[in-house]
N, C-alpha and C. Protein backbone atom coordinates (compact mmCIF):
# COMPACT_ATOMS: atom_id res chain seq x y z
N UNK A 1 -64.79 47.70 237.96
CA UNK A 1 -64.38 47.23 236.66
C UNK A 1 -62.89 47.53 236.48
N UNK A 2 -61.98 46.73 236.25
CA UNK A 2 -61.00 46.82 235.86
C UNK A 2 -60.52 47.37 234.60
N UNK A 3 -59.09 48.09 234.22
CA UNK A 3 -58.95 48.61 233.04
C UNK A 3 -59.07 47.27 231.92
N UNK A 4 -59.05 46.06 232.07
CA UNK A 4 -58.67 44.79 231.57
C UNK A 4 -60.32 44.47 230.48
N UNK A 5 -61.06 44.75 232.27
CA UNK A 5 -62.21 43.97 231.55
C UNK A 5 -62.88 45.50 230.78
N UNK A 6 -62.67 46.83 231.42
CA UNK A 6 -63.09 47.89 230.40
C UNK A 6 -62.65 47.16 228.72
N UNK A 7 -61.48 47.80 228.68
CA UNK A 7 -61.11 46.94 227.22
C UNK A 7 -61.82 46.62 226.44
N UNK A 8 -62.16 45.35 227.06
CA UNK A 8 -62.74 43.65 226.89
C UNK A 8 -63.86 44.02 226.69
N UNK A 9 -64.79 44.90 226.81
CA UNK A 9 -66.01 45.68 227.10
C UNK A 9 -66.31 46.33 225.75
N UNK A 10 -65.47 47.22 225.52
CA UNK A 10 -65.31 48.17 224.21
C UNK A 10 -65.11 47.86 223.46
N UNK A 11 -64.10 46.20 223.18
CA UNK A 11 -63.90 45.78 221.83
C UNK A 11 -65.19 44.87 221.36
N UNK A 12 -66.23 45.00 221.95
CA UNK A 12 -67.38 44.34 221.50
C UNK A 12 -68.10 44.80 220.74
N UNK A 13 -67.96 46.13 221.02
CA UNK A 13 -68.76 47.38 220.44
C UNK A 13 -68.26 48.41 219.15
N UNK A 14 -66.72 48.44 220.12
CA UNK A 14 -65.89 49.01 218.83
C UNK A 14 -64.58 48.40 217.81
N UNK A 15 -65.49 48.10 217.00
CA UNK A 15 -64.17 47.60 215.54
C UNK A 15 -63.08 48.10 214.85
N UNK A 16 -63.47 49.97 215.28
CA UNK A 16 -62.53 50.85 214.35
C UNK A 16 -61.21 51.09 214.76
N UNK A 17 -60.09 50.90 214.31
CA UNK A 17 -58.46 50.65 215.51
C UNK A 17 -58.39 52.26 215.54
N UNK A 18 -58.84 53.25 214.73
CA UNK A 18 -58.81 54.42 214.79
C UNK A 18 -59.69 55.03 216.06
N UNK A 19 -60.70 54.47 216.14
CA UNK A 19 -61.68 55.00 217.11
C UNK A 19 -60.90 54.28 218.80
N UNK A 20 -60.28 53.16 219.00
CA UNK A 20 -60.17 52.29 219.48
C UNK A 20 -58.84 53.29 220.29
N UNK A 21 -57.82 53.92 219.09
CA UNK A 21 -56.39 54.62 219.57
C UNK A 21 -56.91 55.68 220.30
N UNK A 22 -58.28 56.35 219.97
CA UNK A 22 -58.64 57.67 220.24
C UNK A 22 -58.99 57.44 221.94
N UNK A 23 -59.73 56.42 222.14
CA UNK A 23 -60.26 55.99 223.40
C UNK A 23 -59.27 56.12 224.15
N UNK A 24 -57.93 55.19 223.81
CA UNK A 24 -56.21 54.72 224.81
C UNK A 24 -56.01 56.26 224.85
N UNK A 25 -55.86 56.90 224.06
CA UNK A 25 -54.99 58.08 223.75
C UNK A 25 -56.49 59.01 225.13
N UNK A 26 -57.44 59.13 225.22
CA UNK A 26 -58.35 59.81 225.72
C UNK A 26 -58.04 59.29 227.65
N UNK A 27 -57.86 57.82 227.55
CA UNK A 27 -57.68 57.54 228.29
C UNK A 27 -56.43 57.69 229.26
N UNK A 28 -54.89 58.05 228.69
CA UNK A 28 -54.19 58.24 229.22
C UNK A 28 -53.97 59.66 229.44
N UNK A 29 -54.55 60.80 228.80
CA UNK A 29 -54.77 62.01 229.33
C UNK A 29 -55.56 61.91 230.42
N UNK A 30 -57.04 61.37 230.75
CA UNK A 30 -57.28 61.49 232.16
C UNK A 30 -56.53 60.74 232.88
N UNK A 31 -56.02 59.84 232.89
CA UNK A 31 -55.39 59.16 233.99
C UNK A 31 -54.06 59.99 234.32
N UNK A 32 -53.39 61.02 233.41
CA UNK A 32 -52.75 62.33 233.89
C UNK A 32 -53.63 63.44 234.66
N UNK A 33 -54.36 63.44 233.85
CA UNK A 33 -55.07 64.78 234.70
C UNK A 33 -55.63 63.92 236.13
N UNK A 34 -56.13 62.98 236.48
CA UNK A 34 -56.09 61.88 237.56
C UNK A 34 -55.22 62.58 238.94
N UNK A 35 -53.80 62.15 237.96
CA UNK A 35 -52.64 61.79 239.17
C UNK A 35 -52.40 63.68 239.09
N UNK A 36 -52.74 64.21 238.24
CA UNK A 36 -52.73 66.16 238.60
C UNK A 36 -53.39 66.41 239.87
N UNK A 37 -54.82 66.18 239.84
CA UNK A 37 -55.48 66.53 240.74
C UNK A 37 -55.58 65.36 241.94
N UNK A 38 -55.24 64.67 242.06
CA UNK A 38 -54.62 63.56 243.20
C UNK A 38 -56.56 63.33 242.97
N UNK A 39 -56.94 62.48 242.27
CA UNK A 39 -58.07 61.98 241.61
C UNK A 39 -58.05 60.30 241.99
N UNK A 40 -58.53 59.69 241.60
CA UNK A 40 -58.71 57.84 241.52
C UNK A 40 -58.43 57.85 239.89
N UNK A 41 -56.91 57.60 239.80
CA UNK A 41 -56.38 57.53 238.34
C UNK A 41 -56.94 56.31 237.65
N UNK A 42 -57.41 55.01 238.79
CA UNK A 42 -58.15 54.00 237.39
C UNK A 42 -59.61 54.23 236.78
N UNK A 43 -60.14 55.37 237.69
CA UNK A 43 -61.67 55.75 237.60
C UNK A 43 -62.06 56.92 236.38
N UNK A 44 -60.53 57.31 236.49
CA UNK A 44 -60.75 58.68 235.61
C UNK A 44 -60.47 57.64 234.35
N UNK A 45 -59.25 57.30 234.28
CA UNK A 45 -58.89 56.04 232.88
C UNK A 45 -60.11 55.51 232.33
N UNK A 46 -60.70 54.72 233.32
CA UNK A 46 -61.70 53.76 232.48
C UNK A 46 -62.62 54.63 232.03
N UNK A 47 -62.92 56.07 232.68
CA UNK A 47 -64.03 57.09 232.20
C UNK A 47 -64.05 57.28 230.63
N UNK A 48 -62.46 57.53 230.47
CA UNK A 48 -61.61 58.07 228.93
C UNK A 48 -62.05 56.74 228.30
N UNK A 49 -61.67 55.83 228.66
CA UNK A 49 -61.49 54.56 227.74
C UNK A 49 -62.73 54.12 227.39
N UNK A 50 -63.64 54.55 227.68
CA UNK A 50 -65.55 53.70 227.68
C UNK A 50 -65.60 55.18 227.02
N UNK A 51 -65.37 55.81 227.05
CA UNK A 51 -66.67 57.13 226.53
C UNK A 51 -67.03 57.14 225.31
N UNK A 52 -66.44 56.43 224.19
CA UNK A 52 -67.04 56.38 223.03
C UNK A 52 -67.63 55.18 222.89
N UNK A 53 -67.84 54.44 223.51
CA UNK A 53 -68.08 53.15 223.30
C UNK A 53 -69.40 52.57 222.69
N UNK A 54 -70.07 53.45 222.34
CA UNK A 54 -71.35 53.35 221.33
C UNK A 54 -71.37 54.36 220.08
N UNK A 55 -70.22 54.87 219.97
CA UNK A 55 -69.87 55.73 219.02
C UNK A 55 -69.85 54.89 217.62
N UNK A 56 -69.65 53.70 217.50
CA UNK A 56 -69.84 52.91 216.14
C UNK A 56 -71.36 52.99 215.61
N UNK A 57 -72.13 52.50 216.79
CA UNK A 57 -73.64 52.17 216.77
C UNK A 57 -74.29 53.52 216.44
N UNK A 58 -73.97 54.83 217.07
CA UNK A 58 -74.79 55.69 217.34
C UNK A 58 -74.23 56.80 216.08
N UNK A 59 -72.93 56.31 215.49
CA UNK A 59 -72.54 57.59 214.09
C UNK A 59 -73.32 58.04 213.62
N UNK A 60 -74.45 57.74 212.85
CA UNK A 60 -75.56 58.49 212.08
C UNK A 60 -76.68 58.86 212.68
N UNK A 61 -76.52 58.69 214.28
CA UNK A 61 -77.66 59.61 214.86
C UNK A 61 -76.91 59.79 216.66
N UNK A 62 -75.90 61.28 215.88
CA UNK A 62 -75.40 61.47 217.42
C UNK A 62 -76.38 61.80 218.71
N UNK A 63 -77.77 62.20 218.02
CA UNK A 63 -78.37 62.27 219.34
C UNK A 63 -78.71 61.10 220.39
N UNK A 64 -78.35 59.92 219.96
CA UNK A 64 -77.85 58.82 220.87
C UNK A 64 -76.74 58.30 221.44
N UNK A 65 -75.95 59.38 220.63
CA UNK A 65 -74.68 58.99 221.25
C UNK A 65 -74.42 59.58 222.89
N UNK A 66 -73.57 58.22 223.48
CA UNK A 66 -73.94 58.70 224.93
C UNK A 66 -74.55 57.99 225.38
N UNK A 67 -75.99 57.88 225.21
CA UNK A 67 -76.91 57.96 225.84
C UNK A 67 -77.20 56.09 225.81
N UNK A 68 -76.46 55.61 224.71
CA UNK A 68 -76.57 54.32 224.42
C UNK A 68 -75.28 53.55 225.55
N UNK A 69 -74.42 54.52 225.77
CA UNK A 69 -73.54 54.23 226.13
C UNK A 69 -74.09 53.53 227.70
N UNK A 70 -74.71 54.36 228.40
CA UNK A 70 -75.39 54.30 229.05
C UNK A 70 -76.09 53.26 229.58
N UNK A 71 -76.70 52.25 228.27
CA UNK A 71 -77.40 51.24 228.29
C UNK A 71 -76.61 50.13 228.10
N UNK A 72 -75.26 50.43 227.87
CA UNK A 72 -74.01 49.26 227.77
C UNK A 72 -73.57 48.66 228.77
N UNK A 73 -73.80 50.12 229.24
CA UNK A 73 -72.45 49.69 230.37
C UNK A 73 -73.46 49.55 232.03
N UNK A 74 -74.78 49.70 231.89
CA UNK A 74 -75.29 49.50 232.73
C UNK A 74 -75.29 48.54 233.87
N UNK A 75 -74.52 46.77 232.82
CA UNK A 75 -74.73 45.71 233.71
C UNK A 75 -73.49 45.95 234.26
N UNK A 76 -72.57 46.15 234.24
CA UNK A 76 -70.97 46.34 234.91
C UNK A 76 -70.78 47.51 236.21
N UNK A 77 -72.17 47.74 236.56
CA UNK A 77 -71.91 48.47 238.14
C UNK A 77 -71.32 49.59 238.35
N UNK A 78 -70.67 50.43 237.48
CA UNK A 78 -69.84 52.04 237.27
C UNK A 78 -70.92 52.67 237.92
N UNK A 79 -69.84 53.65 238.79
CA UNK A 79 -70.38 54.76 239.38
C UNK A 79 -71.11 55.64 238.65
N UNK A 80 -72.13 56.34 239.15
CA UNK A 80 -72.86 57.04 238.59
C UNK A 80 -72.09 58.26 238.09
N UNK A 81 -71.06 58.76 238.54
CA UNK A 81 -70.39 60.27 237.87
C UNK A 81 -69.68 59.55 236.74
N UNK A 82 -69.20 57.94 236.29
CA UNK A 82 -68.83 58.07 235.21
C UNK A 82 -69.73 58.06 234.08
N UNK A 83 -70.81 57.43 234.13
CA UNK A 83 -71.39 57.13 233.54
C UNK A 83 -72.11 58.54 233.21
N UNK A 84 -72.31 59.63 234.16
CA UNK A 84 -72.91 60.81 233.98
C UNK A 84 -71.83 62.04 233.23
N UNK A 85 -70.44 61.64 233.52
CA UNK A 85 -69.42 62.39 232.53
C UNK A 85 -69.86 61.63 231.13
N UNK A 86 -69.68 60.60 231.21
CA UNK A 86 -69.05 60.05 229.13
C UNK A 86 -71.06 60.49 228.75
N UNK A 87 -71.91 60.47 229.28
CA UNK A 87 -73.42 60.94 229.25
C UNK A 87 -72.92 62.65 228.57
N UNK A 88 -72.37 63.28 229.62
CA UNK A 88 -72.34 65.18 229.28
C UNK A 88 -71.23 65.22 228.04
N UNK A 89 -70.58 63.93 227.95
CA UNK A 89 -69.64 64.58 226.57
C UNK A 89 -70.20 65.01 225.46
N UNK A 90 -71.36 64.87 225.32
CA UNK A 90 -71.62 64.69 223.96
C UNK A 90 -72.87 65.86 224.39
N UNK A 91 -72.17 66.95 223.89
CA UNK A 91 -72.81 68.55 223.84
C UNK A 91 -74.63 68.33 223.04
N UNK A 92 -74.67 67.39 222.32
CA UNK A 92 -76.03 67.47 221.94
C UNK A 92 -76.87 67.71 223.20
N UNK A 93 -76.65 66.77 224.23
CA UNK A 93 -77.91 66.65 225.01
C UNK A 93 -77.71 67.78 225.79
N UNK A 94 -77.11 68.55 226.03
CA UNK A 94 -77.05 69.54 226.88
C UNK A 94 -77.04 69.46 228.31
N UNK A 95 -76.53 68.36 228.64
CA UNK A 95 -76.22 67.75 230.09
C UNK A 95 -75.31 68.71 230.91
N UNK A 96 -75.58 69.33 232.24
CA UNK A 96 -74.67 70.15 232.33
C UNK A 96 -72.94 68.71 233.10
N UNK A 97 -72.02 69.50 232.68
CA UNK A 97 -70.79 69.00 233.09
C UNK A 97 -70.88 70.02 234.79
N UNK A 98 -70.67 69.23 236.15
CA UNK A 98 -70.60 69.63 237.10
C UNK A 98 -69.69 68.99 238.14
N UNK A 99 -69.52 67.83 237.28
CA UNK A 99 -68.16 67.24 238.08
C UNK A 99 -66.68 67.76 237.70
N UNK A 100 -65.46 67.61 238.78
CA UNK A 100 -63.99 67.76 237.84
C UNK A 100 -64.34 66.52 236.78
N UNK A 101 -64.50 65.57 236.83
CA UNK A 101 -64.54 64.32 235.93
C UNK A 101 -65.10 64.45 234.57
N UNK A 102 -66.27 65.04 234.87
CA UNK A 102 -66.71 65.50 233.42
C UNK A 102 -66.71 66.38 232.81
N UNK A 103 -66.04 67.70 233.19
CA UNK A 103 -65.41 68.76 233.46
C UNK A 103 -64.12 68.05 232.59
N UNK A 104 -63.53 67.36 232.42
CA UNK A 104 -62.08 67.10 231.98
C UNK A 104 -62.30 66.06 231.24
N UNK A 105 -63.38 65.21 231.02
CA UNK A 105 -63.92 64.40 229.87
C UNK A 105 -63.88 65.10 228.88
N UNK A 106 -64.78 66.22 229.08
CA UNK A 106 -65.38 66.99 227.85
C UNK A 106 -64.10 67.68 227.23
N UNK A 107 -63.27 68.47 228.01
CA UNK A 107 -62.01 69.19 227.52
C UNK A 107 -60.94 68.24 226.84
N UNK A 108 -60.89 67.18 227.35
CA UNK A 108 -59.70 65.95 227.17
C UNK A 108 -60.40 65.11 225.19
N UNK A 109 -61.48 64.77 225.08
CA UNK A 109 -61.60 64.71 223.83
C UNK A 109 -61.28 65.16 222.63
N UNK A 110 -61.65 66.42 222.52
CA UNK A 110 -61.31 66.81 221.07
C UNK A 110 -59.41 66.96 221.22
N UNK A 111 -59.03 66.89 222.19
CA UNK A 111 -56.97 67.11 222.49
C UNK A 111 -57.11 66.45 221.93
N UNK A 112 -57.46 65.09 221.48
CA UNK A 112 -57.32 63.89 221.37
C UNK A 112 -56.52 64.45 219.74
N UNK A 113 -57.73 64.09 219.03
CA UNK A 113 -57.78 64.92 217.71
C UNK A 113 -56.65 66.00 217.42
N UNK A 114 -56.79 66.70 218.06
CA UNK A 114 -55.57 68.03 217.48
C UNK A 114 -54.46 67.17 218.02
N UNK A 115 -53.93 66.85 218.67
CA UNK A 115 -52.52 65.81 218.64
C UNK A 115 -52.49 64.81 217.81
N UNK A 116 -52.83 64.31 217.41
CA UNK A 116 -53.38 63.09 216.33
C UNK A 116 -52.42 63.88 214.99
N UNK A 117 -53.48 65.13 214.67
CA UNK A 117 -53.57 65.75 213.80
C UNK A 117 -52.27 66.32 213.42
N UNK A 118 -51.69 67.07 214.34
CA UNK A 118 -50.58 67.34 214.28
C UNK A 118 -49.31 66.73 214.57
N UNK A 119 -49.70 65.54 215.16
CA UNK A 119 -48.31 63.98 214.84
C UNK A 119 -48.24 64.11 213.27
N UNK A 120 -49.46 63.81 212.35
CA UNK A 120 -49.26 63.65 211.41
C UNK A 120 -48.74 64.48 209.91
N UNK A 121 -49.26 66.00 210.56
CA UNK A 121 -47.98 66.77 209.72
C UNK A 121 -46.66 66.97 209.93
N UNK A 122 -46.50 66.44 211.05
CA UNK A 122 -44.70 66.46 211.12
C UNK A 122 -43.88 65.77 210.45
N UNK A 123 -42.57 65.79 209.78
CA UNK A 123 -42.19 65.07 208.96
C UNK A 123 -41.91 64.12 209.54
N UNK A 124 -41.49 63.48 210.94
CA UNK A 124 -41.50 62.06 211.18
C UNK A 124 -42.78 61.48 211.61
N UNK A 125 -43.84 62.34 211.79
CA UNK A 125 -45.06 61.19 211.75
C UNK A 125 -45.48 60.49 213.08
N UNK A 126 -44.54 61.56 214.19
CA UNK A 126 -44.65 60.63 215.37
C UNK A 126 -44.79 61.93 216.72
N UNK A 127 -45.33 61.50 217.73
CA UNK A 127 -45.54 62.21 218.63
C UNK A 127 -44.42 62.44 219.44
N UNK A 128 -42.96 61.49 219.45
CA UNK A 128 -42.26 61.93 219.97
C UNK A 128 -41.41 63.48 219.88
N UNK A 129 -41.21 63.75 218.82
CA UNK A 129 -40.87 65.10 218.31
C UNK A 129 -41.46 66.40 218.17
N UNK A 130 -42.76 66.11 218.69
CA UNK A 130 -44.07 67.31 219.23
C UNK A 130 -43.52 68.03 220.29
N UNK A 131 -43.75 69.39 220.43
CA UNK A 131 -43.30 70.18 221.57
C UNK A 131 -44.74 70.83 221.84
N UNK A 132 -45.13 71.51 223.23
CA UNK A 132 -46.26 72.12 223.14
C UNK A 132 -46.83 72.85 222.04
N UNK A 133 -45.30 73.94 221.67
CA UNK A 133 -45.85 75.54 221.07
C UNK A 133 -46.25 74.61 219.71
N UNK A 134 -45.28 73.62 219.48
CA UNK A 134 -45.92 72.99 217.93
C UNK A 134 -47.66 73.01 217.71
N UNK A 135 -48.00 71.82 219.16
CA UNK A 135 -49.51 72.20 218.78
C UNK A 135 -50.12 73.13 219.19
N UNK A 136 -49.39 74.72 220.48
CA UNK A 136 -50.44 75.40 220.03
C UNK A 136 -50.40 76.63 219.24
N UNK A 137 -49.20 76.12 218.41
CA UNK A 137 -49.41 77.16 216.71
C UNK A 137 -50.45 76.31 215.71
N UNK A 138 -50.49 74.95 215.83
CA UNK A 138 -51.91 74.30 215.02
C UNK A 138 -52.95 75.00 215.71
N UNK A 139 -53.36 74.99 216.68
CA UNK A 139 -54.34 75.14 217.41
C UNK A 139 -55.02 76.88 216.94
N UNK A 140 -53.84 77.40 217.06
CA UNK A 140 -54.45 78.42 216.32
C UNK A 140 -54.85 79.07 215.13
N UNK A 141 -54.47 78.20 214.07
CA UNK A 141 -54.82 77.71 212.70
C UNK A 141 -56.23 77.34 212.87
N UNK A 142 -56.53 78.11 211.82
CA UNK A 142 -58.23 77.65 211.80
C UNK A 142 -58.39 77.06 210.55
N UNK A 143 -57.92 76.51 210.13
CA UNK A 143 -57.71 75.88 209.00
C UNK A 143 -56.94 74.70 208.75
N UNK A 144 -56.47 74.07 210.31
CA UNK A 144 -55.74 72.83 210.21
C UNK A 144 -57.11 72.22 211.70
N UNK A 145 -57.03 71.07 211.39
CA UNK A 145 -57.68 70.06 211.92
C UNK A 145 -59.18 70.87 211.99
N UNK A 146 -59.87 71.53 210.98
CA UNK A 146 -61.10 72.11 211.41
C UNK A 146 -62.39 71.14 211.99
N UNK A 147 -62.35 70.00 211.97
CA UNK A 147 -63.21 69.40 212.84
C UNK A 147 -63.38 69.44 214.37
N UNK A 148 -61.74 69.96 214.55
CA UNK A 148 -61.65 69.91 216.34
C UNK A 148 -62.01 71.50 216.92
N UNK A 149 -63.01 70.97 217.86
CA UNK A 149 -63.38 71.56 218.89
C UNK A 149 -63.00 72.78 219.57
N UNK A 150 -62.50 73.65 219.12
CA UNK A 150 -61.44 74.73 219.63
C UNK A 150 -61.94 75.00 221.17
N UNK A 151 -62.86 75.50 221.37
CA UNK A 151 -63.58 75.99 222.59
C UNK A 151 -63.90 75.12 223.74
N UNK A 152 -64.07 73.62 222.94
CA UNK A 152 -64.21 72.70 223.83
C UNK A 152 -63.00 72.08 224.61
N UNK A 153 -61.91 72.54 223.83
CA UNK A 153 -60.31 72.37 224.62
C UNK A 153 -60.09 73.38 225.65
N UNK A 154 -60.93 74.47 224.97
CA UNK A 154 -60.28 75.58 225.64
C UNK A 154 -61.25 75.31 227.15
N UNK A 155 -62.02 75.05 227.59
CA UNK A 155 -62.85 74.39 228.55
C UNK A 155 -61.98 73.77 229.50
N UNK A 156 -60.92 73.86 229.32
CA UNK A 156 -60.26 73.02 230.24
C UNK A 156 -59.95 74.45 231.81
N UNK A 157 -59.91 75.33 231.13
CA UNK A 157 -60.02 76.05 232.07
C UNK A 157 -60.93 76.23 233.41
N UNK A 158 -61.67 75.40 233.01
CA UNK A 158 -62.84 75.42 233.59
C UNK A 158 -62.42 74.59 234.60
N UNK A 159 -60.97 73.62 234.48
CA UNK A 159 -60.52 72.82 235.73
C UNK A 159 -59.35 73.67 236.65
N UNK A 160 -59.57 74.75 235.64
CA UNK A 160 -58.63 75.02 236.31
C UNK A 160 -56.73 75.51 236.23
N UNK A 161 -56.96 74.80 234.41
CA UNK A 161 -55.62 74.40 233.37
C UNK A 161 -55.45 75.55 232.63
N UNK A 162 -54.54 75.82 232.35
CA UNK A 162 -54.24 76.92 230.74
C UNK A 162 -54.43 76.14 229.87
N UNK A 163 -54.56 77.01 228.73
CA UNK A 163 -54.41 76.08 227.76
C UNK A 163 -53.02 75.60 227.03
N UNK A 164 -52.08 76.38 227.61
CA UNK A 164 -50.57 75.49 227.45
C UNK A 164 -50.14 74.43 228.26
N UNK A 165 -50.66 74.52 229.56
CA UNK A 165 -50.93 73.89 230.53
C UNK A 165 -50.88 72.32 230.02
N UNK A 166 -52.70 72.39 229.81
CA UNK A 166 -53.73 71.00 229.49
C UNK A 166 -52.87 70.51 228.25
N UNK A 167 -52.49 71.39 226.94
CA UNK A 167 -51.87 70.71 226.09
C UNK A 167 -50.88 69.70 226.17
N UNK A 168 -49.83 70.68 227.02
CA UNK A 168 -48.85 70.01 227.57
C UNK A 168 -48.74 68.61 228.63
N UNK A 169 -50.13 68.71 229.55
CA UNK A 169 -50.25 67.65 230.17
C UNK A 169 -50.48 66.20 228.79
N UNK A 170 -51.31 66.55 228.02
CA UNK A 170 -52.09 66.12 226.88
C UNK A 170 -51.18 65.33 226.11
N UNK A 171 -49.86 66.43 225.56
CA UNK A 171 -48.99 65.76 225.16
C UNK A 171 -47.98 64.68 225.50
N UNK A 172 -47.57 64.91 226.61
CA UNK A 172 -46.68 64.05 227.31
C UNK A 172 -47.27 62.88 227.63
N UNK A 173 -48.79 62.46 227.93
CA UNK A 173 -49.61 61.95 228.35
C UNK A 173 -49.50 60.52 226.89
N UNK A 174 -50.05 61.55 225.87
CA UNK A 174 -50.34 60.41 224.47
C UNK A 174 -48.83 60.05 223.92
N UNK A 175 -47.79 61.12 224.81
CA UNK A 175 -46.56 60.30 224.13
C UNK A 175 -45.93 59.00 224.79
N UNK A 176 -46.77 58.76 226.42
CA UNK A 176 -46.57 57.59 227.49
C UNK A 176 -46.97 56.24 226.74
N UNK A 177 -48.02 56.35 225.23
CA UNK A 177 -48.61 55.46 225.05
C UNK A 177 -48.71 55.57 223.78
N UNK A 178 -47.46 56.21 223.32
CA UNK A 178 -47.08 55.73 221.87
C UNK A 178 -47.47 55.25 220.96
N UNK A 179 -46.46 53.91 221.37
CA UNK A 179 -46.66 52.88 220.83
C UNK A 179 -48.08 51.95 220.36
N UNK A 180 -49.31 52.11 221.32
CA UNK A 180 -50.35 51.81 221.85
C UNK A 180 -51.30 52.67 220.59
N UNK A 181 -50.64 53.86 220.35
CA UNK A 181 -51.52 54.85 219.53
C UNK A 181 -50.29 54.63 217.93
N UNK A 182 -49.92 53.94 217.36
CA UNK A 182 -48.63 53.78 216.69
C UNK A 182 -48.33 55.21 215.55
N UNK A 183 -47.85 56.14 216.86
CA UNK A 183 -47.43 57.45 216.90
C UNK A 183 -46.06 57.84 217.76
């Protein structure tokens, strides 16, 4: 599957341009962490870019989320580890993460969010002017972006990353694609 027809795939499913930035923005952090670990950078991409992709359908009952995903993307031939990462993202089912791939799915999501979050308290509103320590003095605020995942970022260790590290990959990553995220 190409990144083209991924896309083309997701906008069937997903309407929300918010949910839609989160995917690009998810997606160009793995396709960094990809070319980090000398990975298949379009395999890791399309992983990021599909993983919510039943996240519209499945909002009011996350215990399908995932799992629907699953049943989407079935006719389009994806390898079984992607389909078994964007499957373990979603901590309900308790899938263990045993690949690097899903291993860095799971950590690479909620970044998503705390960069988002903290583009938007800056007074220009934009990711270009983000420095690491910026987000990880949010990060350690427990009281700014409290929806995000703290532990589940911090998981990135688990590849192997610091967590100034992964941020930093994180950041530079969602600032490649800006424009794309209109940040």
């Amino acid at each position: 599957m190409s990144r083209e027809e991924a896309f083309n795939k997701l906008t069937i499913y997903v309407k929300n341009n918010n949910l839609i930035k989160h995917m690009i923005a998810t997606e160009a952090i793995m396709r960094a962490l990809a070319r980090k670990f000398g990975e298949d950078e379009e395999k890791w991409g399309i992983t990021g870019l599909l993983h919510d992709i039943d996240y519209e359908v499945t909002e009011k009952e996350p215990e399908k989320h995932s799992l629907l995903a699953e049943e989407i993307l079935k006719d389009v031939s994806l390898p079984s580890d992607i389909i078994d990462a964007i499957k373990a993202h979603n901590e309900i089912h308790g899938l263990p993460r045993e690949t690097l791939l899903a291993k860095s799915l799971y950590a690479v999501d909620p970044l998503t969010g705390l960069i988002v979050a903290a583009a938007l308290i800056h007074p220009e509103k934009k990711l270009a002017p983000l420095d690491t320590n910026f987000i990880l003095n949010r990060f350690k605020e427990k009281s700014f972006a409290r929806g995000v995942n703290r532990e589940q970022i911090k998981s990135c260790e688990e590849i192997g990353l610091s967590l100034e590290e992964f941020i930093s990959l994180g950041l530079e990553a969602m600032k490649a694609v800006s424009n794309d995220l209109n940040l």
